[in-house]
Protein backbone atom coordinates (compact mmCIF):
# COMPACT_ATOMS: atom_id res chain seq x y z
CA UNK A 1 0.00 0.00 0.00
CA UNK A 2 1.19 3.15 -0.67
CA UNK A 3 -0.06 5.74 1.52
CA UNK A 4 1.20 9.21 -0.20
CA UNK A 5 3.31 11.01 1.61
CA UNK A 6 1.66 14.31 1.47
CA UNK A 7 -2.06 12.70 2.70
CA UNK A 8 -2.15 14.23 6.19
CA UNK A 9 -5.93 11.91 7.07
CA UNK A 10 -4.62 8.20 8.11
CA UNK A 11 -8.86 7.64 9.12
CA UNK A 12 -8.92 5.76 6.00
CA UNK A 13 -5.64 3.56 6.14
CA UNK A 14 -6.15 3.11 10.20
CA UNK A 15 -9.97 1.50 9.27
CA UNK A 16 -8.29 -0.62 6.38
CA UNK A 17 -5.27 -2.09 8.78
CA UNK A 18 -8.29 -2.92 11.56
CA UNK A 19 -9.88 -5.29 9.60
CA UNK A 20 -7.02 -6.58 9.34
CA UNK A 21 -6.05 -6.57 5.75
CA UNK A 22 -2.92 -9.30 5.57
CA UNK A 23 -0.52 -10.80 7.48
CA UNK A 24 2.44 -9.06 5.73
CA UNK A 25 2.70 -5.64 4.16
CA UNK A 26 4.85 -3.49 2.98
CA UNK A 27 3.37 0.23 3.34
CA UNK A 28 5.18 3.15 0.87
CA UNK A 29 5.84 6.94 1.01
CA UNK A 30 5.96 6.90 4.76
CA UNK A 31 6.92 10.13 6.66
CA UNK A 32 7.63 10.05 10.36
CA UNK A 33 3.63 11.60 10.57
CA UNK A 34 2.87 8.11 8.89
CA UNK A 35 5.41 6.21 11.17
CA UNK A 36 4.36 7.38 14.15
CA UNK A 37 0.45 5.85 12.66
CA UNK A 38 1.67 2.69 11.85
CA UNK A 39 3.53 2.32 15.69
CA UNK A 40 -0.01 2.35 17.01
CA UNK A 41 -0.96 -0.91 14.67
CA UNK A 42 -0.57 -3.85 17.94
CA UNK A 43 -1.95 -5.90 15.75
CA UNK A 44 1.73 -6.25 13.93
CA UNK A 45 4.04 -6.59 16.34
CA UNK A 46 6.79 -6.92 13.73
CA UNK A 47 7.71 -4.07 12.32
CA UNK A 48 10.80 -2.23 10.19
CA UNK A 49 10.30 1.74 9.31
CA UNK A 50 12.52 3.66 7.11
CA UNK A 51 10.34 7.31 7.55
CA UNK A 52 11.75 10.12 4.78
CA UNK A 53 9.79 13.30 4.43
CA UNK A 54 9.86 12.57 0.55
CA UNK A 55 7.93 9.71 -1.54
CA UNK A 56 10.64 7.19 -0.31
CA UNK A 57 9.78 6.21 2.95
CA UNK A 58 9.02 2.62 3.85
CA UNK A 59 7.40 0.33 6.36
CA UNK A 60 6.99 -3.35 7.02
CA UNK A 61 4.24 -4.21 9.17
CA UNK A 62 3.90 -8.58 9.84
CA UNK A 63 2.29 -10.42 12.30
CA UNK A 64 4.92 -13.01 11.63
CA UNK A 65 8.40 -12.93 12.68
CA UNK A 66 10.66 -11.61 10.28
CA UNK A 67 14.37 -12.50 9.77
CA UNK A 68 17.74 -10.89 7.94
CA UNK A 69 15.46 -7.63 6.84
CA UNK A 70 18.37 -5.67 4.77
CA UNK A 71 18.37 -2.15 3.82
CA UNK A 72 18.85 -2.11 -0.30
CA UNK A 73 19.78 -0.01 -2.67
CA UNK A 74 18.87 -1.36 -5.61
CA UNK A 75 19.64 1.34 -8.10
CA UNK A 76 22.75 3.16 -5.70
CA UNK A 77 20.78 6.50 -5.84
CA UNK A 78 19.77 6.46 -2.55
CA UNK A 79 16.17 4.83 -2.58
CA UNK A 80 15.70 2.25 0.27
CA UNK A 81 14.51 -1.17 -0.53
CA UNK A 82 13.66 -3.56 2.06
CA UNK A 83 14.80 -7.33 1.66
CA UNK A 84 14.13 -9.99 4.20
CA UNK A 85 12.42 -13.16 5.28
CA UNK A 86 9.76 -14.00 6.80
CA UNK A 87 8.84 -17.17 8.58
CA UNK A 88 4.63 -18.18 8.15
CA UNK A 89 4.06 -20.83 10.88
CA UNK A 90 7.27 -22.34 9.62
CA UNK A 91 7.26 -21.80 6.27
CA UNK A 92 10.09 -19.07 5.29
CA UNK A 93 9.49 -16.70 2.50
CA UNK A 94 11.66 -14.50 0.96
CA UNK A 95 10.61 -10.90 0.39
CA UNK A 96 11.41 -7.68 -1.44
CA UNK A 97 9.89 -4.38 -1.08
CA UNK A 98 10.86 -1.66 -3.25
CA UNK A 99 9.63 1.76 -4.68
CA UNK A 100 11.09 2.65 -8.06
CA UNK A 101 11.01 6.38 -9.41
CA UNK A 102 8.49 7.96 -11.10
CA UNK A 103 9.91 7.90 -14.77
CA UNK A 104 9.30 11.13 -15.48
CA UNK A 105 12.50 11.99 -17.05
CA UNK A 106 15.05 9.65 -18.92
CA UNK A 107 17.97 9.44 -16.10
CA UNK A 108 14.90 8.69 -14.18
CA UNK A 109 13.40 6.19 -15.85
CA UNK A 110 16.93 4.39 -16.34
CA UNK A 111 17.09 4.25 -12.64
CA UNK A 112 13.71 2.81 -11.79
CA UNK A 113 14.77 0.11 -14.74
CA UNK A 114 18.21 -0.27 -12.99
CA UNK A 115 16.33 -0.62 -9.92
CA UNK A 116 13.94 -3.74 -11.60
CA UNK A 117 17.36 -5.14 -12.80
CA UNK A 118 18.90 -5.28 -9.78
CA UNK A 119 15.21 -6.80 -8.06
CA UNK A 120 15.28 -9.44 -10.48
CA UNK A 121 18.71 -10.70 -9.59
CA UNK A 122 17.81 -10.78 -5.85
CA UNK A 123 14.80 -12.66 -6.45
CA UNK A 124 15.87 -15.17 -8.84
CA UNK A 125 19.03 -15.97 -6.77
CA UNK A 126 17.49 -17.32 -3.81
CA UNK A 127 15.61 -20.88 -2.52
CA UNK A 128 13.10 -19.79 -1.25
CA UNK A 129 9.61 -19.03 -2.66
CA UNK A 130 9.78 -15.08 -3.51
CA UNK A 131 7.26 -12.43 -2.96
CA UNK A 132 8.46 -8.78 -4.84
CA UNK A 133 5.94 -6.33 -4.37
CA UNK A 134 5.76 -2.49 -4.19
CA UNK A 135 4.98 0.58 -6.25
CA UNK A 136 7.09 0.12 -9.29
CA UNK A 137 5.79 3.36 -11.40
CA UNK A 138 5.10 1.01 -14.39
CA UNK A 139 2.01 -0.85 -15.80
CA UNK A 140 1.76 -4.33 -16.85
CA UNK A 141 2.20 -3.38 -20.26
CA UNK A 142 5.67 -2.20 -20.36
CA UNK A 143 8.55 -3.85 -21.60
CA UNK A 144 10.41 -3.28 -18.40
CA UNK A 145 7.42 -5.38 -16.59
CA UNK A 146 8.15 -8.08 -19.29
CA UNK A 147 11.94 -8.27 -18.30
CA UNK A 148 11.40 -8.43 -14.77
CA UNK A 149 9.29 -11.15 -14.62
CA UNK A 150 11.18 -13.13 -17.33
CA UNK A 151 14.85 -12.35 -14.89
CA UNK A 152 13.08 -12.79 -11.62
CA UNK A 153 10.96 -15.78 -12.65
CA UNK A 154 7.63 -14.19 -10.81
CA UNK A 155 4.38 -14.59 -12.09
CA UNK A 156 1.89 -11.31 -11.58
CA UNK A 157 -0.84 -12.06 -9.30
CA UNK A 158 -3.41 -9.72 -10.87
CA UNK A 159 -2.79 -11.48 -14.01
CA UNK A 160 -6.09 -12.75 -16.07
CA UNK A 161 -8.22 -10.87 -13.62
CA UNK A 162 -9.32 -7.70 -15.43
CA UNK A 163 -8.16 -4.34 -15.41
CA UNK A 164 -7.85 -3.00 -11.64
CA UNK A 165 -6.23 0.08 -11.76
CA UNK A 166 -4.26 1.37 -8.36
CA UNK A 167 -3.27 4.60 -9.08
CA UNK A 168 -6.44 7.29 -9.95
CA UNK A 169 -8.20 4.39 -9.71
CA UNK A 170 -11.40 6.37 -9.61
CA UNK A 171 -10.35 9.15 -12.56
CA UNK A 172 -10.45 6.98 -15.34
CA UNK A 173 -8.25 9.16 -18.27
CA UNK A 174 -5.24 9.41 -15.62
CA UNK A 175 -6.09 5.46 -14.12
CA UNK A 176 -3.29 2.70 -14.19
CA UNK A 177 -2.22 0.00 -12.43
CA UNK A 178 1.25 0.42 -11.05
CA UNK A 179 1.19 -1.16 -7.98
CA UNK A 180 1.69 -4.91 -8.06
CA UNK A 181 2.56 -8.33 -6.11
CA UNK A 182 4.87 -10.87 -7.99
CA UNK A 183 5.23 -14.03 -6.77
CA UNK A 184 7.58 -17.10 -7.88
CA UNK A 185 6.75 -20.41 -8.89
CA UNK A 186 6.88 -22.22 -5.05
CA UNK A 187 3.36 -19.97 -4.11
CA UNK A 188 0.21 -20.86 -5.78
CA UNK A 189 -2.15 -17.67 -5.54
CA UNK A 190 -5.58 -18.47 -4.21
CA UNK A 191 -6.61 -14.73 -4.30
CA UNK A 192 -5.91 -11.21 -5.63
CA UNK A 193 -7.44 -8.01 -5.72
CA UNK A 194 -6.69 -3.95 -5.56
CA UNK A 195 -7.81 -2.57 -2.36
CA UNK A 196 -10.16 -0.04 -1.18
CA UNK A 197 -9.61 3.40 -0.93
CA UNK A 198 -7.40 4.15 1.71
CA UNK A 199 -7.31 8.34 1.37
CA UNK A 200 -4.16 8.54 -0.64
CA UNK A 201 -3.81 8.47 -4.78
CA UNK A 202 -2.75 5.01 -4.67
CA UNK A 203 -5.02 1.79 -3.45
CA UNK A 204 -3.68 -1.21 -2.10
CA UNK A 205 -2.75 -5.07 -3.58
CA UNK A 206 -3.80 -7.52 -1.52
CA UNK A 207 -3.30 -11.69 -1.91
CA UNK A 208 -3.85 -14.72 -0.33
CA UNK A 209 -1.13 -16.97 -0.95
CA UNK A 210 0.05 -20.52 0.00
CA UNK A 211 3.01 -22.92 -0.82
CA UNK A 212 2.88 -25.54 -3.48
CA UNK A 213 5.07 -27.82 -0.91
């Protein structure tokens, strides 16, 4: 979920994380405002928050444990990634949690695709079932989404399931779906959907997942 840094009305996200929403999420554009929100959430008592007063702030909110959680910098411009495991009733899972930059520009867009590079070769290096999720600032339709999931090996979990837009979702000229969950071959997905609103520009992508073993 992506919260947007600049929202300054966390009613909307603090009803969504009381239903509760997952077990595991990674939470985007988080401010120390925002951090000091997601402190209050008891029922995660596993947490990791990088707060920035910028769109780069990032949180990790499980009720699991969570193991080796790494600060990365995927792209070495400065943008904090969060790599980790964490361990289901026994069952570890590898994660990454990343936001790429807005390709506004071409230095910027090189970066955010520098960033994907660098995502893939974590996630396809590892034994572990893989979960890669975040705001990556591009749809499913763009070559760079191709090459990531052809490095990494992930599978999109949205795939085959219409279009779901999480950014402007409700403005339909500007809408697009940028945020995503990947997953590798070792999770089968029993459910996906986008989220509802939750006061910022973005909404959330939530799934239910399970091991194939």
């Amino acid at each position: 979920a992506n919260v947007q840094f600049s929202n300054t009305r966390p009613e909307s996200l603090r009803a969504w994380l009381a239903t509760p929403p997952a077990d595991f999420l990674v939470i985007q554009e988080v401010t120390a405002a925002w951090a000091a929100e997601l402190e209050t959430q008891a029922a995660y008592p596993y947490r990791r928050v990088l707060a920035r007063e910028d769109p780069y702030g990032i949180a990790l909110l499980s009720r699991w444990p969570m193991e080796s959680v790494t600060l990365v910098d995927l792209a070495g411009d400065g943008l904090p990634s969060l790599a980790g495991v964490v361990d289901v009733g026994g069952q570890r899972i590898r994660f990454l949690g990343l936001h790429t930059h807005w390709p506004i520009t071409p230095a910027l867009a090189a970066a955010r695709d520098e960033a994907l590079q660098a995502a893939a070769q974590l996630a396809s290096a590892v034994d572990l079932p893989v979960v890669l999720l975040g705001d990556l600032n591009l749809t499913p339709d763009s070559p760079a989404f191709d090459r990531l999931l052809g490095q990494a090996g992930l599978r999109d979990v949205m795939r085959g399931r219409g279009w779901h837009p999480t950014w402007f979702a409700g403005f339909w000229p500007l809408a697009l779906r940028i945020d995503h969950v990947l997953v590798s071959s070792g999770l089968c997905v029993e459910r996906a959907e986008v989220g509802p609103p939750i006061g910022s520009d973005h909404r959330p992508v939530v799934a239910t997942l399970r091991s194939r073993s």
